[in-house]
C-alpha atoms as a PDB file:
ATOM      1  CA  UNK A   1      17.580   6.615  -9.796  1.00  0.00           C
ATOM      2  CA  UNK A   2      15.298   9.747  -9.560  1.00  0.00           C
ATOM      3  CA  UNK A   3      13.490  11.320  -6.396  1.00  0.00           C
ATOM      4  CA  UNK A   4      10.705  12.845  -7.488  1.00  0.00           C
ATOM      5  CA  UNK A   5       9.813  16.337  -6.713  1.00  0.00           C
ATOM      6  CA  UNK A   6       6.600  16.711  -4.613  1.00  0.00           C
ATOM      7  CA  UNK A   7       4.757  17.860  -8.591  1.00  0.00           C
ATOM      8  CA  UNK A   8       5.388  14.451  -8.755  1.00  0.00           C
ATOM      9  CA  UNK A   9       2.687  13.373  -6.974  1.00  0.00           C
ATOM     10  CA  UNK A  10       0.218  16.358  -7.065  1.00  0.00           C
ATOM     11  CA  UNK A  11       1.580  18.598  -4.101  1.00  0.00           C
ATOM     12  CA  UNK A  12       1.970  16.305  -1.434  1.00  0.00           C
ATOM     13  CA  UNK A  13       4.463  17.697   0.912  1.00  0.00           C
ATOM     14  CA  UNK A  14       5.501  14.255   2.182  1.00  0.00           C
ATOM     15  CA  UNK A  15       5.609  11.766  -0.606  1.00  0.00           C
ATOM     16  CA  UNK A  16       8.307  10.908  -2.419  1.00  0.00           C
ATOM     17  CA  UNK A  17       8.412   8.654  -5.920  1.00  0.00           C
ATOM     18  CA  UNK A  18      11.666   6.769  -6.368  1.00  0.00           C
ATOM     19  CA  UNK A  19      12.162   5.515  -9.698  1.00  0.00           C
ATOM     20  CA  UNK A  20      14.132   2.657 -10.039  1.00  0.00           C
ATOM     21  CA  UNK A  21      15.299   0.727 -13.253  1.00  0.00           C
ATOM     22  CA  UNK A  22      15.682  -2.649 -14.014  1.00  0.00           C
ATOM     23  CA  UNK A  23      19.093  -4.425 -13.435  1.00  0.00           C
ATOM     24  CA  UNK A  24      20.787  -7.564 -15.478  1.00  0.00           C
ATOM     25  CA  UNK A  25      20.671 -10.243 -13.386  1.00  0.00           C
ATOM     26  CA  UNK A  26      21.299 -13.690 -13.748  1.00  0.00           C
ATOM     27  CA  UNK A  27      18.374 -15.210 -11.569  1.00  0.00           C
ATOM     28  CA  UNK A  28      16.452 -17.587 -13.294  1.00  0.00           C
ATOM     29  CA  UNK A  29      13.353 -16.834 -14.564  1.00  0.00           C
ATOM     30  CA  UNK A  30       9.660 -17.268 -12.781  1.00  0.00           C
ATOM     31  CA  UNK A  31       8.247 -20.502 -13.419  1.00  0.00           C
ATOM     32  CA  UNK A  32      12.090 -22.104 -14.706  1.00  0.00           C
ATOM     33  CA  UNK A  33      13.562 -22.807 -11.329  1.00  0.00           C
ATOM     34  CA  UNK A  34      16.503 -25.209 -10.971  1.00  0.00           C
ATOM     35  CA  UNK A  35      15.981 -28.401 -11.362  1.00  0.00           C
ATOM     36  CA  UNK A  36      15.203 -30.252  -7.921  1.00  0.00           C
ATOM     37  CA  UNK A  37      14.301 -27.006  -6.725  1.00  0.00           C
ATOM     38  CA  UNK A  38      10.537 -25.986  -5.654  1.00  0.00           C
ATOM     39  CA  UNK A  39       9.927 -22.106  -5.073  1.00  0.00           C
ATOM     40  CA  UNK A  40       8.065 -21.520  -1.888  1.00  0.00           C
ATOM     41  CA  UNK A  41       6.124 -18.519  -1.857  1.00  0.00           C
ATOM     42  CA  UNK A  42       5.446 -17.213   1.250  1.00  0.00           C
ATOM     43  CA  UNK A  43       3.507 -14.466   1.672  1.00  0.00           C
ATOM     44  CA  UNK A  44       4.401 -11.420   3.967  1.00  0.00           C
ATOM     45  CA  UNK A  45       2.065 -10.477   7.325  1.00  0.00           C
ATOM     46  CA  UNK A  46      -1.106  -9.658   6.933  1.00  0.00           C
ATOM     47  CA  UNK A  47      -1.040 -10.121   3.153  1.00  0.00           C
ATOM     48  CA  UNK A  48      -4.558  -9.805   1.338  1.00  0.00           C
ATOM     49  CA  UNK A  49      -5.544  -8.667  -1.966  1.00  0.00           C
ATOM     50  CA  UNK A  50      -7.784  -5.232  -1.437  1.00  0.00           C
ATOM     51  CA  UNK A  51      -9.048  -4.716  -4.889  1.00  0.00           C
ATOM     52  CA  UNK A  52      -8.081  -5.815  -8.539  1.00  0.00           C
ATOM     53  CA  UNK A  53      -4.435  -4.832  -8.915  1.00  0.00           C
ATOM     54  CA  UNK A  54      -4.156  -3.520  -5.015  1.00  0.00           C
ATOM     55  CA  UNK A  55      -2.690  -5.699  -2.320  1.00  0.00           C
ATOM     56  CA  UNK A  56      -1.873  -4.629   1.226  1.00  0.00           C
ATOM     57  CA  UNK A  57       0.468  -6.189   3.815  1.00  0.00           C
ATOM     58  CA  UNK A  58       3.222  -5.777   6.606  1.00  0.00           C
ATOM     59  CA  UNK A  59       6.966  -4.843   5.811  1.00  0.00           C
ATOM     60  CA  UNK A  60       8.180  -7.578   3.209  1.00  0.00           C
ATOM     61  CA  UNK A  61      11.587  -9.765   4.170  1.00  0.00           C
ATOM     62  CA  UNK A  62      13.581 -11.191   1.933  1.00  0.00           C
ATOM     63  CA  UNK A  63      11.923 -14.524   2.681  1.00  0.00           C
ATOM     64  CA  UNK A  64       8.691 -13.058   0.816  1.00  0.00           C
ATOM     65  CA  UNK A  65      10.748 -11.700  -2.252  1.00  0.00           C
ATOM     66  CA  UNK A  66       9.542 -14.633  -4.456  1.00  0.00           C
ATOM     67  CA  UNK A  67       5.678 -14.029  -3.510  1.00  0.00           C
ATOM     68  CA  UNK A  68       6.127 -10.682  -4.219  1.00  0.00           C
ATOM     69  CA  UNK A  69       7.368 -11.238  -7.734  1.00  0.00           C
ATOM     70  CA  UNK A  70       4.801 -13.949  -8.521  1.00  0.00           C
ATOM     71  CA  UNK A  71       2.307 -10.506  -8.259  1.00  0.00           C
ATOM     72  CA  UNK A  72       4.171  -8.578 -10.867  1.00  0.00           C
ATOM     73  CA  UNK A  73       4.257  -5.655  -9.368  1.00  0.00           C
ATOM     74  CA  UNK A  74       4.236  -2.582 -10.689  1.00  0.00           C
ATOM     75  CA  UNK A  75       4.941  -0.300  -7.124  1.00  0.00           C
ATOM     76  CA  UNK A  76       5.571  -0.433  -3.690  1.00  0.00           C
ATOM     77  CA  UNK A  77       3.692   2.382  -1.812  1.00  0.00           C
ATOM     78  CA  UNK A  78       5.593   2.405   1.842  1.00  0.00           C
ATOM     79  CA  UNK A  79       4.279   4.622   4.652  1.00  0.00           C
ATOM     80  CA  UNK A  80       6.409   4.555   7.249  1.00  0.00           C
ATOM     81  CA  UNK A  81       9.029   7.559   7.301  1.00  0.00           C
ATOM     82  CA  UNK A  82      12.176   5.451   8.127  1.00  0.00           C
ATOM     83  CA  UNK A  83      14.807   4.438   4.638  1.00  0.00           C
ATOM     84  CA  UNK A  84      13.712   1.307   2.904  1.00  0.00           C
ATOM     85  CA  UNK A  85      15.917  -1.468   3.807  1.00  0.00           C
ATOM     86  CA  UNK A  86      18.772  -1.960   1.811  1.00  0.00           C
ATOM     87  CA  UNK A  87      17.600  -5.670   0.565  1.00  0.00           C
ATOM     88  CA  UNK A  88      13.937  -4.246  -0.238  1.00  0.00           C
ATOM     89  CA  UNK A  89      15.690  -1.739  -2.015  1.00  0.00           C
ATOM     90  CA  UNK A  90      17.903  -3.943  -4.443  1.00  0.00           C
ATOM     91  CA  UNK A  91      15.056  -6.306  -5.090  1.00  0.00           C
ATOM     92  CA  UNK A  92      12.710  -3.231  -6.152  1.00  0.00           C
ATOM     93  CA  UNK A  93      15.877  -2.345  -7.952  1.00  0.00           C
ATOM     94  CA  UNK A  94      16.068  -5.444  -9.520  1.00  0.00           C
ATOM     95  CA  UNK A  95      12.432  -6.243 -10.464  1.00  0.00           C
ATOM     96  CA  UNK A  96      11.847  -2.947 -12.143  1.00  0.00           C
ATOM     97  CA  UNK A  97       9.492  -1.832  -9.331  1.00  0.00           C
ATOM     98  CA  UNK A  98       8.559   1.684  -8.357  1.00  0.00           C
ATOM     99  CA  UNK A  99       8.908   2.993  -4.374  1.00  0.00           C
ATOM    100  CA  UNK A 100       6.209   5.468  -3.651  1.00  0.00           C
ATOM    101  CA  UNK A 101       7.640   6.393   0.223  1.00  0.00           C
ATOM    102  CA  UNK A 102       4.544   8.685   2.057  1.00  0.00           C
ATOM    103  CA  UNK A 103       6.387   8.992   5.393  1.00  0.00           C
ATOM    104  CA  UNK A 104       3.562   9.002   8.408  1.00  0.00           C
ATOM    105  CA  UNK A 105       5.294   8.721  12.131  1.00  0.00           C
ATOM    106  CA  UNK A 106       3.737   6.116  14.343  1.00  0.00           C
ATOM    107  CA  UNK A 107       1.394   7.367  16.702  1.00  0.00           C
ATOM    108  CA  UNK A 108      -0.106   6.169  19.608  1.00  0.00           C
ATOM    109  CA  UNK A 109      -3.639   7.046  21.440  1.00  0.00           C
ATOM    110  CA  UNK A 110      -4.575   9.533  22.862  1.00  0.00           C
ATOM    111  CA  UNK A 111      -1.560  11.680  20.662  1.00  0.00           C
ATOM    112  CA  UNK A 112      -2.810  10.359  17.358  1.00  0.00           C
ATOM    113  CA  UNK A 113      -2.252  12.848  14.736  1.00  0.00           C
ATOM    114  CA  UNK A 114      -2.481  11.131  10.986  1.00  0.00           C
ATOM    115  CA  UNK A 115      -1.457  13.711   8.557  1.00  0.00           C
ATOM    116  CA  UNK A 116      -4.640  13.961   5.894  1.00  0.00           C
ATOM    117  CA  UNK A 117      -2.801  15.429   3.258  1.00  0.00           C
ATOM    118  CA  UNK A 118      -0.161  12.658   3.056  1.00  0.00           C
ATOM    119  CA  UNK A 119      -3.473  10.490   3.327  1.00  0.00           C
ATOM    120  CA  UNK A 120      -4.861  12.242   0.286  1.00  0.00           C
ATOM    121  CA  UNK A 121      -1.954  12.160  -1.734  1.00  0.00           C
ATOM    122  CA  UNK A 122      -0.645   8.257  -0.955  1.00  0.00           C
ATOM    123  CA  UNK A 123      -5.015   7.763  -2.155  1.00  0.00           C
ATOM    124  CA  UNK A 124      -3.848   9.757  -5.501  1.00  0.00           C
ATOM    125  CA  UNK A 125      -0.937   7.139  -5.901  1.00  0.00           C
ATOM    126  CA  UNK A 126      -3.438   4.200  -5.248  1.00  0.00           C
ATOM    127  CA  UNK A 127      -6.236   5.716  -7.714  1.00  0.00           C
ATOM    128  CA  UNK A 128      -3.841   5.902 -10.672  1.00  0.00           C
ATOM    129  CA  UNK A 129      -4.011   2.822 -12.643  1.00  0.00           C
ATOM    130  CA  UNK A 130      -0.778   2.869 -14.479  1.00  0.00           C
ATOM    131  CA  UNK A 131       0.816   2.009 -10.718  1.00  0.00           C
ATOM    132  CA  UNK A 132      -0.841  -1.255 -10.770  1.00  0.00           C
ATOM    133  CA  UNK A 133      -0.298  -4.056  -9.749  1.00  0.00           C
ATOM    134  CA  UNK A 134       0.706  -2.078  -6.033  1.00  0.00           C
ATOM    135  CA  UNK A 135       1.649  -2.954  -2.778  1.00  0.00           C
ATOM    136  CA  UNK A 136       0.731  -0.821   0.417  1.00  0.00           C
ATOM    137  CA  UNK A 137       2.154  -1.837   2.957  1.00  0.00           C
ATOM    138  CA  UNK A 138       3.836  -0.082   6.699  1.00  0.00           C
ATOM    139  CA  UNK A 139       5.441  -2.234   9.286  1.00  0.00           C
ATOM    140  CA  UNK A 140       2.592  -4.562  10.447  1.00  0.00           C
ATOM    141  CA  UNK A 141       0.059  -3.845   8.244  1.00  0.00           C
ATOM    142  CA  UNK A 142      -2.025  -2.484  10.951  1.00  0.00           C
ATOM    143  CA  UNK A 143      -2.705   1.189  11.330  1.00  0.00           C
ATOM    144  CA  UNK A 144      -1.305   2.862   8.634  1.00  0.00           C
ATOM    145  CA  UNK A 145      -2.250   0.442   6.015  1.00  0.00           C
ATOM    146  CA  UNK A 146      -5.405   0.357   7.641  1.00  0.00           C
ATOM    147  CA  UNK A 147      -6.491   3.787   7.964  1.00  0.00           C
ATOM    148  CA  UNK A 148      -5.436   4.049   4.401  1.00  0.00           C
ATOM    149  CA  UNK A 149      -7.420   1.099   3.303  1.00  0.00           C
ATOM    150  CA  UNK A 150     -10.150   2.608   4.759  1.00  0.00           C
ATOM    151  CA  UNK A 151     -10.384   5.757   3.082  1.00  0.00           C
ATOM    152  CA  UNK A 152     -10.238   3.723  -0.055  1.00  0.00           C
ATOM    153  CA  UNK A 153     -13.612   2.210   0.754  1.00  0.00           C
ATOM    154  CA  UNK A 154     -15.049   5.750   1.902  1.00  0.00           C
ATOM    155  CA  UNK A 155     -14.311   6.532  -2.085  1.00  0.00           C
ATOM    156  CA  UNK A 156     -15.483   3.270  -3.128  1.00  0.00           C
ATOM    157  CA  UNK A 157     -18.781   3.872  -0.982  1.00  0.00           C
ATOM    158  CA  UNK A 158     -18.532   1.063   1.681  1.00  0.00           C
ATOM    159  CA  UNK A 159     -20.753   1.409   4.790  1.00  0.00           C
ATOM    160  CA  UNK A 160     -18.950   2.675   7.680  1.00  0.00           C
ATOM    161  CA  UNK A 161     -19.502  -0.792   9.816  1.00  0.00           C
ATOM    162  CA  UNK A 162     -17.705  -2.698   6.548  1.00  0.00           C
ATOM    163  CA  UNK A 163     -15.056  -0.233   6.854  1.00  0.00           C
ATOM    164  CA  UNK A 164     -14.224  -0.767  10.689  1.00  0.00           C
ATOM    165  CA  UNK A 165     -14.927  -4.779  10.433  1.00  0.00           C
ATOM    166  CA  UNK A 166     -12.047  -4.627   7.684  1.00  0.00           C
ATOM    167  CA  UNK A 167     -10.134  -2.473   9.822  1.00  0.00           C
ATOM    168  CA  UNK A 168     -10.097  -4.513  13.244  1.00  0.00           C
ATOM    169  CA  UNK A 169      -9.724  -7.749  11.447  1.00  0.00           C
ATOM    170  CA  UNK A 170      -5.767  -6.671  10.911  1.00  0.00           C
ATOM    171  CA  UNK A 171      -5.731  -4.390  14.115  1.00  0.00           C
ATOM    172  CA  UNK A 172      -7.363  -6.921  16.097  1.00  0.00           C
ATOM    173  CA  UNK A 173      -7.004  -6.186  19.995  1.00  0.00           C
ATOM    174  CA  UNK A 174      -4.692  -2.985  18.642  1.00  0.00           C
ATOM    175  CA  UNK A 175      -7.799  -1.699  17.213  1.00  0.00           C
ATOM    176  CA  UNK A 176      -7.430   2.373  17.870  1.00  0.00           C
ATOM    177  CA  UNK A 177     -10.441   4.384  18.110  1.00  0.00           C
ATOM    178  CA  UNK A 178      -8.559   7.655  17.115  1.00  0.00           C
ATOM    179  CA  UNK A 179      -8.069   5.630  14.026  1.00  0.00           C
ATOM    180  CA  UNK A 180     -11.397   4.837  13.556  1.00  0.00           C
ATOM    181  CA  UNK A 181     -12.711   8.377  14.055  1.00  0.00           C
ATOM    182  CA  UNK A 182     -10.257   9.481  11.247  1.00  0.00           C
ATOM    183  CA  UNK A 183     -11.417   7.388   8.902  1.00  0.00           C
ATOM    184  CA  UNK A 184     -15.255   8.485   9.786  1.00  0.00           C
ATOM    185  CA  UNK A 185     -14.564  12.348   9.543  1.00  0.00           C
ATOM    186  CA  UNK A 186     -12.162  12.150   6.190  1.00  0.00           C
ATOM    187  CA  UNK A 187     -13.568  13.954   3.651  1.00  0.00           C
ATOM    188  CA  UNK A 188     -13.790  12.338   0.308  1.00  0.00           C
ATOM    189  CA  UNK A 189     -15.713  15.403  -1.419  1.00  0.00           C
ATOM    190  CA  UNK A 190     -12.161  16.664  -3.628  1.00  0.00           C
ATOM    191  CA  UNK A 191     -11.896  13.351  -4.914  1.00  0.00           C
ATOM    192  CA  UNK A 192     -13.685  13.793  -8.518  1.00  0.00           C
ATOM    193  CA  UNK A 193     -14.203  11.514 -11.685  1.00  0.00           C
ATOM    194  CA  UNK A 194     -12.943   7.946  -9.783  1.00  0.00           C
ATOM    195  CA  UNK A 195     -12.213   5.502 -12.089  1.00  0.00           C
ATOM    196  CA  UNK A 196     -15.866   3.089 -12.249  1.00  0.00           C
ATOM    197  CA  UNK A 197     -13.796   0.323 -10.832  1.00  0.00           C
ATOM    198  CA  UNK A 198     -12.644   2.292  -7.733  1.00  0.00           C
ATOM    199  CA  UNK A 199     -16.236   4.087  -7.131  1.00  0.00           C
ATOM    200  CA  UNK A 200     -18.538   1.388  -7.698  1.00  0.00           C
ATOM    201  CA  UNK A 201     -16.798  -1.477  -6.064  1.00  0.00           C
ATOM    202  CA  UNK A 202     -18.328  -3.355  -3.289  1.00  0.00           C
ATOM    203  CA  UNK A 203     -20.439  -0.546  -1.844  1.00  0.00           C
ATOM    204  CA  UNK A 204     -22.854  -0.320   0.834  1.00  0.00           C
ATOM    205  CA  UNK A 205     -25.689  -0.824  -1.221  1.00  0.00           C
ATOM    206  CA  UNK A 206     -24.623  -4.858  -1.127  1.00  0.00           C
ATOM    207  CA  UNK A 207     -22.285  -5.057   1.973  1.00  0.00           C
END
């Protein structure tokens, strides 16, 4: 196991990469289940697909561990600052999948106070290809997912009202303005040379 430096991931001062490498295991393959045995996949909270090779979600169980693998992941980007759970952990561990860890505190209105640099640099994570397929996910899939989400489609040129209608469709009645109002003011101007899927994706043009 390796914990990247913060070069790792372009000078973010509270990401973290953990590499983890596949482990011999004696689980049958996908799609050669026991016989007299069905696989249920079950997908975790607020699971949806965001773009090709991005998915977003609450905090996986063990329950959802099947699901998860039936995506192939590639990484796991997690943004809450508490340790990944031990049985997350061993199933990353044991799948060959990478834990990107951008710890952002929970924060409630009218203290709100999301960290744009970790923002930035978790986007960095999400823009690079190579970490595809990848999961984003926090604890409900709300907020921090959300607010990430939605500077994705500030890059990818959505309108503002398709960016909050995405938005309060996980948050619901736990819709935040002081998230909202982050999402409107973040600045997308550094972000250079997107990749053509990223930048020309669903924009406003035909929302």
């Amino acid at each position: 196991m390796r914990v990247g430096s913060r070069s790792d991931l372009g000078g973010g001062e509270r990401g973290s990469l953990i590499e983890v490498s596949p482990a011999n295991n004696n689980r049958p393959a996908m799609g050669e289940e026991r016989e007299g045995e069905e696989e249920l996949l079950v997908p975790p909270l607020n699971f949806a697909m965001v773009d090709n090779g991005i998915f977003r979600s609450g905090f996986p169980d063990s329950a959802n561990f099947s699901f998860l693998q039936s995506l192939g992941l590639r990484s796991v980007l997690y943004l809450c600052p508490e340790p990944y759970p031990a049985a997350n952990y061993e199933f990353l561990k044991d799948n060959g999948i990478r834990l990107f860890q951008f710890g952002i505190e929970m924060c409630k209105e009218p203290f709100a106070n999301i960290p744009e640099e970790t923002i930035r640099e978790a986007l960095k994570v999400i823009l690079d290809v190579r970490n595809h397929p990848v999961l984003i996910h926090c604890k409900r899939g709300k907020h921090r997912t959300g607010c990430l989400v939605g500077c994705l489609r500030k890059l990818q040129r959505w309108c503002l009202s398709s960016i909050f209608d995405e938005y309060q469709r996980y948050a619901a009645a736990k819709a935040r303005v002081s998230d909202q109002r982050f999402m409107e003011l973040f600045d997308i101007s550094s972000f250079k040379n997107l990749p053509l899927s990223f930048s020309s994706t669903r924009s406003s043009a035909n929302r």
